[in-house]
Every structure is written in C-alpha cells, then in structure tokens.
PDB file of N, CA and C in Angstrom:
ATOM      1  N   UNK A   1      -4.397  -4.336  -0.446  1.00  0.00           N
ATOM      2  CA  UNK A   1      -3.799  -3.605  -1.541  1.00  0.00           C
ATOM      3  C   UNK A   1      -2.633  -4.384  -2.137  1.00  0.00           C
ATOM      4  N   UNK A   2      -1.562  -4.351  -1.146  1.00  0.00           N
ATOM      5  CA  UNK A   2      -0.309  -4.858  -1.520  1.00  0.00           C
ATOM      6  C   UNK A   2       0.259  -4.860  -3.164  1.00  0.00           C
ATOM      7  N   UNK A   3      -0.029  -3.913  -3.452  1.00  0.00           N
ATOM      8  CA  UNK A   3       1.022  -3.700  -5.034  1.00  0.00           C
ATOM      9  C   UNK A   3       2.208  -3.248  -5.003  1.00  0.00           C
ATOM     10  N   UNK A   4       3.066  -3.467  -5.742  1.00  0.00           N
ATOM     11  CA  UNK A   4       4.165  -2.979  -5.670  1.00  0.00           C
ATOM     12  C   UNK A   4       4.779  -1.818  -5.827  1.00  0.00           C
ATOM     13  N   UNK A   5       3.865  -0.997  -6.638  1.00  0.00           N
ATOM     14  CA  UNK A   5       4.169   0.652  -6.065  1.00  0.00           C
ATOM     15  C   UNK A   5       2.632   0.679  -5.619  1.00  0.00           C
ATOM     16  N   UNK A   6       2.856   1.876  -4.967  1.00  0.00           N
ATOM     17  CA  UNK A   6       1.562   2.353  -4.201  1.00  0.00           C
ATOM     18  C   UNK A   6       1.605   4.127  -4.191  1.00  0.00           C
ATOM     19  N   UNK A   7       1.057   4.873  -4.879  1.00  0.00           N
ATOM     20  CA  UNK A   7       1.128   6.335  -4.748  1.00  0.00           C
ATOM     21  C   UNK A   7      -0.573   6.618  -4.413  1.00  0.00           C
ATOM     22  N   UNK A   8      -0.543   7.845  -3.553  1.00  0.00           N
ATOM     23  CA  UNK A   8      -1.919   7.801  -3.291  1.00  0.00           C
ATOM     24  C   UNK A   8      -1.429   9.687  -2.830  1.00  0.00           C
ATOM     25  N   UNK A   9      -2.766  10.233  -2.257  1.00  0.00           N
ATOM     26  CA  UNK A   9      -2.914  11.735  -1.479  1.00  0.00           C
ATOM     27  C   UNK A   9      -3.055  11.010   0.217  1.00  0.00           C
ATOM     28  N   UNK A  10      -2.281  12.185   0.907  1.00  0.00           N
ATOM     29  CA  UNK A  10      -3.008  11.759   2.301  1.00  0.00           C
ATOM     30  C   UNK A  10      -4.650  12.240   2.533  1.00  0.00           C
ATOM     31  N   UNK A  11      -5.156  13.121   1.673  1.00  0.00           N
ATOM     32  CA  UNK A  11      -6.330  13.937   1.992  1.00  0.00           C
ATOM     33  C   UNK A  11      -7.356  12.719   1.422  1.00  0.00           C
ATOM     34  N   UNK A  12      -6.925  11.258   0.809  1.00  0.00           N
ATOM     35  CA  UNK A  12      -7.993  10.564   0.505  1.00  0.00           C
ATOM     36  C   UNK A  12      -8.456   9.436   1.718  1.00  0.00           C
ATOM     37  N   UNK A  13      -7.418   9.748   2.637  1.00  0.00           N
ATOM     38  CA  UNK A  13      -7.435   8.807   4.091  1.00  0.00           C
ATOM     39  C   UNK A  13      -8.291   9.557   4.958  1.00  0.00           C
ATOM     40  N   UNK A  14      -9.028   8.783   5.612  1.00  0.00           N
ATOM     41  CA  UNK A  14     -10.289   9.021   6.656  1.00  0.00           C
ATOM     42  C   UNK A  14      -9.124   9.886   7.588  1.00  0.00           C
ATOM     43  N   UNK A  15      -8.894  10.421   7.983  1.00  0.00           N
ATOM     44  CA  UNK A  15      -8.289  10.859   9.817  1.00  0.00           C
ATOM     45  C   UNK A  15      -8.530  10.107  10.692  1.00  0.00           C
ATOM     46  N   UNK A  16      -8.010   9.350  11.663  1.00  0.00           N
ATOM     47  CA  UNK A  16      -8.403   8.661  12.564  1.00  0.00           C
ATOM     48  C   UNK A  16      -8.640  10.576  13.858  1.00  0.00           C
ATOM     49  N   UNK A  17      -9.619  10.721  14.520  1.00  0.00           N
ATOM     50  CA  UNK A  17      -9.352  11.675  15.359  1.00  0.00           C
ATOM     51  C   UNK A  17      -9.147  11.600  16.770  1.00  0.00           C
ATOM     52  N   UNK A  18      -8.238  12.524  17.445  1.00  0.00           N
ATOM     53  CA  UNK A  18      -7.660  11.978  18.806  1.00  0.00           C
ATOM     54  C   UNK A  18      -8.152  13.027  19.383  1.00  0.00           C
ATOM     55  N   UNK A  19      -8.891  13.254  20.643  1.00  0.00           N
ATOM     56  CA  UNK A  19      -9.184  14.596  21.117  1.00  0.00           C
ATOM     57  C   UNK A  19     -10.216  14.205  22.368  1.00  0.00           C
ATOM     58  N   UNK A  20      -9.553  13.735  23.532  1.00  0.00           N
ATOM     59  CA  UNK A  20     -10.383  13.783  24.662  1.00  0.00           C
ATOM     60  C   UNK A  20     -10.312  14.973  25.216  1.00  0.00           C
ATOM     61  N   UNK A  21      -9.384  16.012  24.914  1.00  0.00           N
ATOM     62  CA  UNK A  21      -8.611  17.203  25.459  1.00  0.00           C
ATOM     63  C   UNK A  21      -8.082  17.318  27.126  1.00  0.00           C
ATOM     64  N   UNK A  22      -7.486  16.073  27.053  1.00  0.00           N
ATOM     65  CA  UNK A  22      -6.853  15.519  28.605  1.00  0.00           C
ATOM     66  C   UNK A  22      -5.374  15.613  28.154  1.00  0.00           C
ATOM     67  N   UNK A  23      -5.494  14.298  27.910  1.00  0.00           N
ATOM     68  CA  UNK A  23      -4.889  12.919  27.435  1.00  0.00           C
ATOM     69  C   UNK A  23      -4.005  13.813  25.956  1.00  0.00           C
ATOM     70  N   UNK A  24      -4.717  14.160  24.703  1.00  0.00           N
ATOM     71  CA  UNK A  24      -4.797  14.338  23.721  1.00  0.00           C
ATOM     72  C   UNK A  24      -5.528  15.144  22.605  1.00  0.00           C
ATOM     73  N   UNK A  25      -5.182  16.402  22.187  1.00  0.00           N
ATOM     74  CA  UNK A  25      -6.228  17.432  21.785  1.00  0.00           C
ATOM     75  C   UNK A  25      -5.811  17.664  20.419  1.00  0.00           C
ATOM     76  N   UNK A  26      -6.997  17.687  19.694  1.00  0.00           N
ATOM     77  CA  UNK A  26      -6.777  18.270  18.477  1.00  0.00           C
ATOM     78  C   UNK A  26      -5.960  17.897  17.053  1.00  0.00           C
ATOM     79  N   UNK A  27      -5.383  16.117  17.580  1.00  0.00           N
ATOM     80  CA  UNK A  27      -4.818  15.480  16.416  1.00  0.00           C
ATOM     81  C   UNK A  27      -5.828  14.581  15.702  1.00  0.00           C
ATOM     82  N   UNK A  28      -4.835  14.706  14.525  1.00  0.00           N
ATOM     83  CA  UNK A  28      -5.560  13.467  13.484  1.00  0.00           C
ATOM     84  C   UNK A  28      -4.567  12.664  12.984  1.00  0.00           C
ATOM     85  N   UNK A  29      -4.745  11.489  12.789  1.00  0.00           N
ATOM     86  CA  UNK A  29      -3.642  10.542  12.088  1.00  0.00           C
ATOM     87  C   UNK A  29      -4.095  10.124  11.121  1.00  0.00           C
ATOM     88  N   UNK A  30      -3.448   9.877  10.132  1.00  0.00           N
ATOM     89  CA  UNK A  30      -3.792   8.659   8.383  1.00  0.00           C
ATOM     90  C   UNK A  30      -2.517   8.070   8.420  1.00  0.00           C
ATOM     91  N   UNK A  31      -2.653   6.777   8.628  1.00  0.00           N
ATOM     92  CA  UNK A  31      -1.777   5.922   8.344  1.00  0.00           C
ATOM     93  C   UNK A  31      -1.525   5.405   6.350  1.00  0.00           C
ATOM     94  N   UNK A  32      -1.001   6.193   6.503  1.00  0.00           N
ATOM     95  CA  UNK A  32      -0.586   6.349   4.700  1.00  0.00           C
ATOM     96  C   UNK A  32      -0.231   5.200   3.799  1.00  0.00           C
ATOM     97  N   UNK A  33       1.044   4.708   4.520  1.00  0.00           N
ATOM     98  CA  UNK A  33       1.180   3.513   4.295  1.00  0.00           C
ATOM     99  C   UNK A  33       1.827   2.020   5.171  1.00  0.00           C
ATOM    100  N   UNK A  34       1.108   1.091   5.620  1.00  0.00           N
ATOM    101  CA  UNK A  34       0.837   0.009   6.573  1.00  0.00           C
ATOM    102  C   UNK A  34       1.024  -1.131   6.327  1.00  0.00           C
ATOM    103  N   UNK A  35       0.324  -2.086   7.131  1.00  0.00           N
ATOM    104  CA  UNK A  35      -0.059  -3.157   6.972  1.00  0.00           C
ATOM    105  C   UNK A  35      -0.558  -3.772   5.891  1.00  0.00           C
ATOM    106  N   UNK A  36      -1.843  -3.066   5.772  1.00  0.00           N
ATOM    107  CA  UNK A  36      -3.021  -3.357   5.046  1.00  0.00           C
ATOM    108  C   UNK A  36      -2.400  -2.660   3.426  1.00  0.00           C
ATOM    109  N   UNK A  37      -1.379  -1.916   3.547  1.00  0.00           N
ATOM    110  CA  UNK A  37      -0.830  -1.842   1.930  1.00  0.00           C
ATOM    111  C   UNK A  37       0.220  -2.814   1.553  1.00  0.00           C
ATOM    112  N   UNK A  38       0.364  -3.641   2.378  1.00  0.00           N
ATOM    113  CA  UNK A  38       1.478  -4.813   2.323  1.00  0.00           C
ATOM    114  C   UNK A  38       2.779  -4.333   2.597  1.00  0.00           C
ATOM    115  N   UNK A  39       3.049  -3.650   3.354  1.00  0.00           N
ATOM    116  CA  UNK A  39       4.536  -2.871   3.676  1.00  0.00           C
ATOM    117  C   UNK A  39       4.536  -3.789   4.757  1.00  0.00           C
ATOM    118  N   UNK A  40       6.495  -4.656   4.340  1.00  0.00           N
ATOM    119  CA  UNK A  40       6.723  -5.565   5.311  1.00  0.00           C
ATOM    120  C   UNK A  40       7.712  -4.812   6.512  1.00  0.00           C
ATOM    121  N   UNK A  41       7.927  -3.713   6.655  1.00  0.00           N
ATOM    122  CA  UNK A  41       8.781  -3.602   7.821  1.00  0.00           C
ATOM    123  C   UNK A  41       8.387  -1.726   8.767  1.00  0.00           C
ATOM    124  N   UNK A  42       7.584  -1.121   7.712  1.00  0.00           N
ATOM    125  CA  UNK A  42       7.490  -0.049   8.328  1.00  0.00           C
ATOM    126  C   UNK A  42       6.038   0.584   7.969  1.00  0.00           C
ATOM    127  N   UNK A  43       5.809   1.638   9.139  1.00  0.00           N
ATOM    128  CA  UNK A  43       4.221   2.550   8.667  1.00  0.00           C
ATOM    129  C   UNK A  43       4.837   3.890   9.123  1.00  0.00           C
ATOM    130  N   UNK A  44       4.107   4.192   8.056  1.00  0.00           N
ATOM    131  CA  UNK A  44       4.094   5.916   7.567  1.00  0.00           C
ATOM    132  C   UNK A  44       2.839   6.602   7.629  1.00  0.00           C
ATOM    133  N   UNK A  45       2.884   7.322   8.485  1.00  0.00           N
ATOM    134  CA  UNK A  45       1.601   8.023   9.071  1.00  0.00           C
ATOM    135  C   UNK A  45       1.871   9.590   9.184  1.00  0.00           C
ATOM    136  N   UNK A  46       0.966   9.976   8.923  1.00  0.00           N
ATOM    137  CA  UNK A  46       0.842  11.590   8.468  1.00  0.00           C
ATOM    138  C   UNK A  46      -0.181  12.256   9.929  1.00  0.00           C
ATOM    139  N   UNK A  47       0.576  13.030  10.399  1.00  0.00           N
ATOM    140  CA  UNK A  47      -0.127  13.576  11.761  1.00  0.00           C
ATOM    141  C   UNK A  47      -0.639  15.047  11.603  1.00  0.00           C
ATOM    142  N   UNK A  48      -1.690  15.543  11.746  1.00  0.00           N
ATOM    143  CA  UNK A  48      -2.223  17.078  11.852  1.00  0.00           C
ATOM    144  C   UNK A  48      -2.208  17.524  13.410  1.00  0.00           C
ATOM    145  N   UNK A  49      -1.612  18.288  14.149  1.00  0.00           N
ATOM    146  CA  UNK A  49      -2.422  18.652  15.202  1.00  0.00           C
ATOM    147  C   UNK A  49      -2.545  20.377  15.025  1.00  0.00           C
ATOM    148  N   UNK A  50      -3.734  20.081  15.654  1.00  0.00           N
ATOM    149  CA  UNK A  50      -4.466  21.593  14.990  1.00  0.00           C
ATOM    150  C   UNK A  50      -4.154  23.187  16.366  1.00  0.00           C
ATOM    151  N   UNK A  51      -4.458  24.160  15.978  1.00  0.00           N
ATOM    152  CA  UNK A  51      -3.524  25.074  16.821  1.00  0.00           C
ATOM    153  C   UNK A  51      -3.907  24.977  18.660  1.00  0.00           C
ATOM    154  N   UNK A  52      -2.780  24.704  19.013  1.00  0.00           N
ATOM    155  CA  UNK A  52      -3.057  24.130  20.273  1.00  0.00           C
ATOM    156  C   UNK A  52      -3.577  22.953  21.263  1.00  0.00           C
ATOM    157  N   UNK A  53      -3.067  22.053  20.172  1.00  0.00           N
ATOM    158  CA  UNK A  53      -3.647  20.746  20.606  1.00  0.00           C
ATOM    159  C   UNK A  53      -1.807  19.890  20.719  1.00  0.00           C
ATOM    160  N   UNK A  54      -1.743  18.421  20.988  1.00  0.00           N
ATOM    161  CA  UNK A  54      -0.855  18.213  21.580  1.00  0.00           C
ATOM    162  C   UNK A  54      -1.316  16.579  21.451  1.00  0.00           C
ATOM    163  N   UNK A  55      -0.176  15.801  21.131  1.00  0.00           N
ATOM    164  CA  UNK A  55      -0.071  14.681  21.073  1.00  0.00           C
ATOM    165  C   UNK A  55      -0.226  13.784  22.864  1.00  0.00           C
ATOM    166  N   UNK A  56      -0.199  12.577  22.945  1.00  0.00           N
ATOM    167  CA  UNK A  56      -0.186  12.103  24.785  1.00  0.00           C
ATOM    168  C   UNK A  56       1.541  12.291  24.813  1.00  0.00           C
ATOM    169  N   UNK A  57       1.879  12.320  25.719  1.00  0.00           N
ATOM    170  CA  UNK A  57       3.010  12.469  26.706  1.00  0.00           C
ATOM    171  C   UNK A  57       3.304  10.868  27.106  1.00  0.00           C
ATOM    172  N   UNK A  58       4.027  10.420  26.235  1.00  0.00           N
ATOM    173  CA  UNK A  58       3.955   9.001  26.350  1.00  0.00           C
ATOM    174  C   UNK A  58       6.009   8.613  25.645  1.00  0.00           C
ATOM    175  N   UNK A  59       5.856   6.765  25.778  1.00  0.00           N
ATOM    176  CA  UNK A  59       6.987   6.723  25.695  1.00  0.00           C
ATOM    177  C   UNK A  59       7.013   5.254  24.571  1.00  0.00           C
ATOM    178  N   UNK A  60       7.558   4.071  24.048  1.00  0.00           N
ATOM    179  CA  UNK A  60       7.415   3.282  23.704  1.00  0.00           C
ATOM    180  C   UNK A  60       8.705   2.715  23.485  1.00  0.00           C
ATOM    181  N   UNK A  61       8.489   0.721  22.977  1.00  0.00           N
ATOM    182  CA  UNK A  61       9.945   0.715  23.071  1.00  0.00           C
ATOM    183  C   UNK A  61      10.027   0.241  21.723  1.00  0.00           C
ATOM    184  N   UNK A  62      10.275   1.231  20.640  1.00  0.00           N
ATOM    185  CA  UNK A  62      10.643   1.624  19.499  1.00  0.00           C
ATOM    186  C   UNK A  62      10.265   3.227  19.245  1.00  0.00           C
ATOM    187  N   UNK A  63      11.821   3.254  17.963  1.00  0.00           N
ATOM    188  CA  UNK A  63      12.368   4.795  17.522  1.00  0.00           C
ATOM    189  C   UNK A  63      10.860   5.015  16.799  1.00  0.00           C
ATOM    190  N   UNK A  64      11.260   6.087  16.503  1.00  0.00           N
ATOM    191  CA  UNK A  64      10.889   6.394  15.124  1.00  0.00           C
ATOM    192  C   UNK A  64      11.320   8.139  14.409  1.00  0.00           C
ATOM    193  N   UNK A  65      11.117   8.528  12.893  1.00  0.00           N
ATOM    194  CA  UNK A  65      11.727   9.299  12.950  1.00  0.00           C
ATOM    195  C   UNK A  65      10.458   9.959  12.128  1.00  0.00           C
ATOM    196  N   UNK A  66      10.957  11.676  11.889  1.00  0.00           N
ATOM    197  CA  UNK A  66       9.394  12.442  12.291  1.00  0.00           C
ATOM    198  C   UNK A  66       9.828  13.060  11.176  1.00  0.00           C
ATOM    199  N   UNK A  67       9.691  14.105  10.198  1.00  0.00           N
ATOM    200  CA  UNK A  67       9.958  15.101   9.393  1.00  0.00           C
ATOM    201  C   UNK A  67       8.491  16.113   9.297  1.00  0.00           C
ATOM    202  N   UNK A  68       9.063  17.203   9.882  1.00  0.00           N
ATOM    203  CA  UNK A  68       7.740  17.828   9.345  1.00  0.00           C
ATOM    204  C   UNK A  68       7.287  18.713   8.108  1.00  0.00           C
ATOM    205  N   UNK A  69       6.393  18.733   8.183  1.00  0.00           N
ATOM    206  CA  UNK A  69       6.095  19.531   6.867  1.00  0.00           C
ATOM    207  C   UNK A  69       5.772  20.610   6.563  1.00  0.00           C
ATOM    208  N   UNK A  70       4.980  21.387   7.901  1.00  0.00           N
ATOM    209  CA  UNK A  70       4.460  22.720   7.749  1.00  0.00           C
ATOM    210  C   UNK A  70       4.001  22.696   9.131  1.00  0.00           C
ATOM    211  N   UNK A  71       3.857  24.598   9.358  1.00  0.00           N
ATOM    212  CA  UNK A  71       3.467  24.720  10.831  1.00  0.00           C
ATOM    213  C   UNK A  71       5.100  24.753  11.757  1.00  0.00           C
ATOM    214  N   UNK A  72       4.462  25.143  12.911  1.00  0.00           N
ATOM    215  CA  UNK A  72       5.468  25.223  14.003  1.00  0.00           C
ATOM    216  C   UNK A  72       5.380  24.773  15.255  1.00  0.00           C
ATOM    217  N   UNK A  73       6.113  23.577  16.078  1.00  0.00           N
ATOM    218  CA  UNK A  73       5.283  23.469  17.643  1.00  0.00           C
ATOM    219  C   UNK A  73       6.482  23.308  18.671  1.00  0.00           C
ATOM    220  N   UNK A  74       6.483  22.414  19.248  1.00  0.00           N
ATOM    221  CA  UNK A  74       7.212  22.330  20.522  1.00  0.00           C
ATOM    222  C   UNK A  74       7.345  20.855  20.681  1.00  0.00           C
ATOM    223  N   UNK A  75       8.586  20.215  20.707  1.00  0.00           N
ATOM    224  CA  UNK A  75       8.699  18.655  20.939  1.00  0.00           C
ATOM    225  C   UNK A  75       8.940  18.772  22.682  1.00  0.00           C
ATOM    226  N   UNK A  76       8.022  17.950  23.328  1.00  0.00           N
ATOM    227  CA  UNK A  76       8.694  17.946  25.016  1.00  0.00           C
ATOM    228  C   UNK A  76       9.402  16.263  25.106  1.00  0.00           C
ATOM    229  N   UNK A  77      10.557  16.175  25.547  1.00  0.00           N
ATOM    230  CA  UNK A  77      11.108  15.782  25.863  1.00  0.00           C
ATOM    231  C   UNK A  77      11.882  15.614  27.258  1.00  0.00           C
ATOM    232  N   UNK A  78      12.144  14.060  27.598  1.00  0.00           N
ATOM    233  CA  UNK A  78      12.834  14.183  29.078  1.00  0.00           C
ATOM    234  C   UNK A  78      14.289  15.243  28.882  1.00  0.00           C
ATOM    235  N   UNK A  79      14.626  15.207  27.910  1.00  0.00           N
ATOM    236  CA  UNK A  79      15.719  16.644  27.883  1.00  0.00           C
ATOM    237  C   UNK A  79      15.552  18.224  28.005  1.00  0.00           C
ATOM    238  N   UNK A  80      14.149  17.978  27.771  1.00  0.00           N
ATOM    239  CA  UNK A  80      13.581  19.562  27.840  1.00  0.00           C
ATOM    240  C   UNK A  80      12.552  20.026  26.685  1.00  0.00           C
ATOM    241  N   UNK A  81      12.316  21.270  26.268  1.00  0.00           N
ATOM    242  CA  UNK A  81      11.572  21.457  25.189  1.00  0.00           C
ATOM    243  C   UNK A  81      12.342  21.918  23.949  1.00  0.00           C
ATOM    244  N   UNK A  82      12.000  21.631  23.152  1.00  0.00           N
ATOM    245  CA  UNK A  82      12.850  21.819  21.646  1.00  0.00           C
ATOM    246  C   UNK A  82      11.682  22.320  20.581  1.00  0.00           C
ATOM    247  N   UNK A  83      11.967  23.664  19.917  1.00  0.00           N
ATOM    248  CA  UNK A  83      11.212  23.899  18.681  1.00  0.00           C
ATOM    249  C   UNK A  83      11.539  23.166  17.625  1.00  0.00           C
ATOM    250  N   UNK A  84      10.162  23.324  17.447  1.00  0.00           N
ATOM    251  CA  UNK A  84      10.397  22.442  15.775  1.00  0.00           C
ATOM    252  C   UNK A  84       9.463  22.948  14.933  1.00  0.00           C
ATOM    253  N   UNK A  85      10.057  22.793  13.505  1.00  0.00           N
ATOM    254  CA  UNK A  85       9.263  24.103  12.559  1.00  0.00           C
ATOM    255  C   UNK A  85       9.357  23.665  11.242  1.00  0.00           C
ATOM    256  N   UNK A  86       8.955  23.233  10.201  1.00  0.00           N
ATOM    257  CA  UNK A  86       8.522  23.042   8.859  1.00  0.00           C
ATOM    258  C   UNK A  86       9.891  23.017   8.066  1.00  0.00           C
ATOM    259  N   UNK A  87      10.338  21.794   8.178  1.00  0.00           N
ATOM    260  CA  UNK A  87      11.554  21.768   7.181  1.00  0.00           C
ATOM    261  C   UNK A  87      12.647  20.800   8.322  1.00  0.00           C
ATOM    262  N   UNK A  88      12.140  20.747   9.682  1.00  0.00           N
ATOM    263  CA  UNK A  88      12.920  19.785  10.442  1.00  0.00           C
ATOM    264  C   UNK A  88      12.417  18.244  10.702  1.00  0.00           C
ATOM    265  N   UNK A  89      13.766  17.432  10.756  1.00  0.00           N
ATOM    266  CA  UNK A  89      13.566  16.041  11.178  1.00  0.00           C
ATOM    267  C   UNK A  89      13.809  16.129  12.696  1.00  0.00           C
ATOM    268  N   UNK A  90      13.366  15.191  12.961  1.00  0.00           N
ATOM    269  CA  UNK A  90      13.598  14.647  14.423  1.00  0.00           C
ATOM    270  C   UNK A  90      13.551  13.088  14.422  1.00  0.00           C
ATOM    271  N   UNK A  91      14.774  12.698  15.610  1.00  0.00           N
ATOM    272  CA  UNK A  91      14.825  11.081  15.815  1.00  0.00           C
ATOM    273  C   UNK A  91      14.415  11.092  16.692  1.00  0.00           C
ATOM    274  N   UNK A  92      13.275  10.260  17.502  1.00  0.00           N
ATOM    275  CA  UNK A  92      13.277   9.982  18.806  1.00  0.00           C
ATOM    276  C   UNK A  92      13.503   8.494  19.119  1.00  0.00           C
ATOM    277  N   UNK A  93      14.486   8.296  20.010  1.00  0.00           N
ATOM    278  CA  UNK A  93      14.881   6.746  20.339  1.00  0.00           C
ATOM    279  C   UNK A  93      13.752   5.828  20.760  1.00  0.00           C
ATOM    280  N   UNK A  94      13.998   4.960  21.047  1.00  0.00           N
ATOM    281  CA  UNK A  94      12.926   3.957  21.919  1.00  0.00           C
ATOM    282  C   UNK A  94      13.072   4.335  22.982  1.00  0.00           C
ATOM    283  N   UNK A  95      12.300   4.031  24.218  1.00  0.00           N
ATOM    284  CA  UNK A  95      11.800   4.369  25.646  1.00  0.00           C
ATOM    285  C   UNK A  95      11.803   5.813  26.005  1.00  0.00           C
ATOM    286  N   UNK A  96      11.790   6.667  24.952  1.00  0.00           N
ATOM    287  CA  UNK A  96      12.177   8.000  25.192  1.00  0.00           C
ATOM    288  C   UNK A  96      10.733   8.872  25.192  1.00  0.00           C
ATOM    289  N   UNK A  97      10.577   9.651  26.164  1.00  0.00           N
ATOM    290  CA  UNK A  97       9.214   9.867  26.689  1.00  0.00           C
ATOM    291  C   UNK A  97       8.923  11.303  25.763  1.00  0.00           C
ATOM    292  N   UNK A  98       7.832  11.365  24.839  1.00  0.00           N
ATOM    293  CA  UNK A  98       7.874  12.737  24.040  1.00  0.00           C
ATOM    294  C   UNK A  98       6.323  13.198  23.945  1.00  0.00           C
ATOM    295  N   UNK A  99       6.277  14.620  23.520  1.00  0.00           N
ATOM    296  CA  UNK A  99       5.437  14.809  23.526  1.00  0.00           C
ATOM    297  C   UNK A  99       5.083  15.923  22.270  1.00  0.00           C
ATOM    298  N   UNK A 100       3.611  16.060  21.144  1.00  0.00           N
ATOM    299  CA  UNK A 100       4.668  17.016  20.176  1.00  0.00           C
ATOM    300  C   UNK A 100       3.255  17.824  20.470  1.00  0.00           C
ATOM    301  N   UNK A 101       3.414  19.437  20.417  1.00  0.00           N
ATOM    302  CA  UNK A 101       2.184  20.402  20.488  1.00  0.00           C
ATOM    303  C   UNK A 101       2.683  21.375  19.917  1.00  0.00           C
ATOM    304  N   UNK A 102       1.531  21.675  19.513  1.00  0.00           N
ATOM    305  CA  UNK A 102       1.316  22.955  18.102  1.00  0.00           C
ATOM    306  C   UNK A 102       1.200  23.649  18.791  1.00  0.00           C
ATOM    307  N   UNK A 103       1.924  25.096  18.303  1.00  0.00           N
ATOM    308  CA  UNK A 103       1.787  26.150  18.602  1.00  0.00           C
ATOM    309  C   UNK A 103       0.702  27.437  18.218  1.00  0.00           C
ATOM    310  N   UNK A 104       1.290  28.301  17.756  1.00  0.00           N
ATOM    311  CA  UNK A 104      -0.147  29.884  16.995  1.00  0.00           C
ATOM    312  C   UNK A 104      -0.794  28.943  15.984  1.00  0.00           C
ATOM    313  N   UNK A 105      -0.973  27.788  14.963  1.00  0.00           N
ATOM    314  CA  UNK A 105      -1.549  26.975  14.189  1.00  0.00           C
ATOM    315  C   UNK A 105      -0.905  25.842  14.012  1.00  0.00           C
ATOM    316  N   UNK A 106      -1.735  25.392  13.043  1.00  0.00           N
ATOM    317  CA  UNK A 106      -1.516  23.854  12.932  1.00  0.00           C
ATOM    318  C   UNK A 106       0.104  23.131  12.748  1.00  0.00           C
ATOM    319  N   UNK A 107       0.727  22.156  12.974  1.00  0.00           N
ATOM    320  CA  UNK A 107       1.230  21.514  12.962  1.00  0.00           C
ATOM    321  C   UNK A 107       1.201  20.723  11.966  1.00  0.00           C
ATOM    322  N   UNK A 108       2.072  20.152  11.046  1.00  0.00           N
ATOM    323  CA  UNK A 108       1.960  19.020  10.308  1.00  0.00           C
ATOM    324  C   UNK A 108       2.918  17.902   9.819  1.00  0.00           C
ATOM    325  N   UNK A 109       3.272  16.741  10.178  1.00  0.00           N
ATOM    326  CA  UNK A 109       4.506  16.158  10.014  1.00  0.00           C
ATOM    327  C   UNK A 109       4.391  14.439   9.788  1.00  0.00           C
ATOM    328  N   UNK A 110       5.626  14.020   9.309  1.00  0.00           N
ATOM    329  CA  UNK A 110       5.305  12.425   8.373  1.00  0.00           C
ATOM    330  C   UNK A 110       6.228  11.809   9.780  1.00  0.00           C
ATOM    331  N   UNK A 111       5.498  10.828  10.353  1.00  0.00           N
ATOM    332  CA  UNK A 111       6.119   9.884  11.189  1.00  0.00           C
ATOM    333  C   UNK A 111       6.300   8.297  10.876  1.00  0.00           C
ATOM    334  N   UNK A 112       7.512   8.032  10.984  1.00  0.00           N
ATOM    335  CA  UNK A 112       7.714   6.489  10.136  1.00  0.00           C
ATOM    336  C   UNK A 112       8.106   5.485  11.779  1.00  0.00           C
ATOM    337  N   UNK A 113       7.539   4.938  11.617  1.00  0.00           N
ATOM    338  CA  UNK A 113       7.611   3.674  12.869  1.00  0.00           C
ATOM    339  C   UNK A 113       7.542   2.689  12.318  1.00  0.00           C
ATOM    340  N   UNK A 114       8.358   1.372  12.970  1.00  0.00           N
ATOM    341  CA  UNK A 114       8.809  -0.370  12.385  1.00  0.00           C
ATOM    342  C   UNK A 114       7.394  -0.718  12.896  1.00  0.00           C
ATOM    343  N   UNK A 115       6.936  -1.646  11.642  1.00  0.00           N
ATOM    344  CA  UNK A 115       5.192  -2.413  11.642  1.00  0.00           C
ATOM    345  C   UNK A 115       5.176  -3.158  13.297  1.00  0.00           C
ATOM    346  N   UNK A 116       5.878  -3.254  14.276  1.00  0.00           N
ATOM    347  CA  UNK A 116       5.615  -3.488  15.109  1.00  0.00           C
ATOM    348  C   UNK A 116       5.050  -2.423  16.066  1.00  0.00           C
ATOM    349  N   UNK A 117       5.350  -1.652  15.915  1.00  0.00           N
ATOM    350  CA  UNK A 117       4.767   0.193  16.712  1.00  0.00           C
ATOM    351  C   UNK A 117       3.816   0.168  16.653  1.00  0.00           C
ATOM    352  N   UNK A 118       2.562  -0.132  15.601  1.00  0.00           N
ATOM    353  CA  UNK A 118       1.272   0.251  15.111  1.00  0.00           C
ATOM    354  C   UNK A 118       0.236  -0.653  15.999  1.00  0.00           C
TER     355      UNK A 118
END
C-alpha cells in the first residue's frame, strides 16, 4: 500500500480468528494498520471478543495501549481484575502479564503496539 494517507473501514479486513477455547475463545483481530500499509513504527489492530470469550493470559516485552470502543469486560492482571467498559483506555507496560474477557456481550477495542510486537 504504503500511501501517505490511508483511510479505510475495519469491517473491510478479513478477521484473523482465535478460538481453540483453551488457550483463547471467541476473538478476532484486523490489523488495520501495519506493515504491509507502510507504517514505520506502529500497528493498530482492532480486536472483537465475542460474549464470553477471552484473549491468552500472556505477557510480552513491549507496552501497548488499548482504547475501547463498545461492550464491557474484565482486564486480568498480575494486580488483580479491573473493569473495563466502552469509553476507557488502558496502558499495559511491557512484561506485564494480561488478560482481556468479555463479559454479558461482545467486547470491542483499538490496540496500538510498536511494529516490533506483531
């Protein structure tokens, strides 16, 4: 792609789908904007998880920061559990172990991570 503006819908991106229902239930990701749109330092990815499903319980060593958009779930964290609900940001640091699950319905929120995360 690589143009210098880039406007698009997320609903024209395939979903990548995540759902062994172990590990990971009921998400979808579109990486909005990446690599492959020529963005030199960050990706912006748009996450669905659908009611009662739940991201892995994992950790990495880079931040990133989350805003959601709609829906309501539960961030788990080594600090504990924290609601989170349609109109909140969240930072999560590097090595910091998280986990995000939807609650009564879907979940929906924009996660930005440095092109090395992806």
């Amino acid at each position: 792609m690589n143009e210098l503006i880039l406007v698009g819908k997320h609903e024209d991106i395939n979903p990548e789908i995540m759902n062994d229902g172990k590990v990971v239930k009921g998400v979808e990701k579109r990486i909005l904007i990446g690599l492959k749109a020529g963005a030199p330092n960050y990706i912006m990815r748009h996450f669905k998880i659908n009611s009662g499903g739940f991201t892995p319980d994992h950790a990495h060593p880079w931040e990133h920061e989350v805003y959601v958009l709609s829906g309501n779930g539960i961030l788990k964290t080594s600090e504990g559990e924290k609601a989170i609900k349609a109109g909140d940001y969240v930072f999560i640091s590097e090595n910091e172990k998280h986990q995000f699950c939807a609650q009564d319905g879907p979940i929906e929120f924009i996660c930005v991570i440095p092109k090395y995360g992806q």
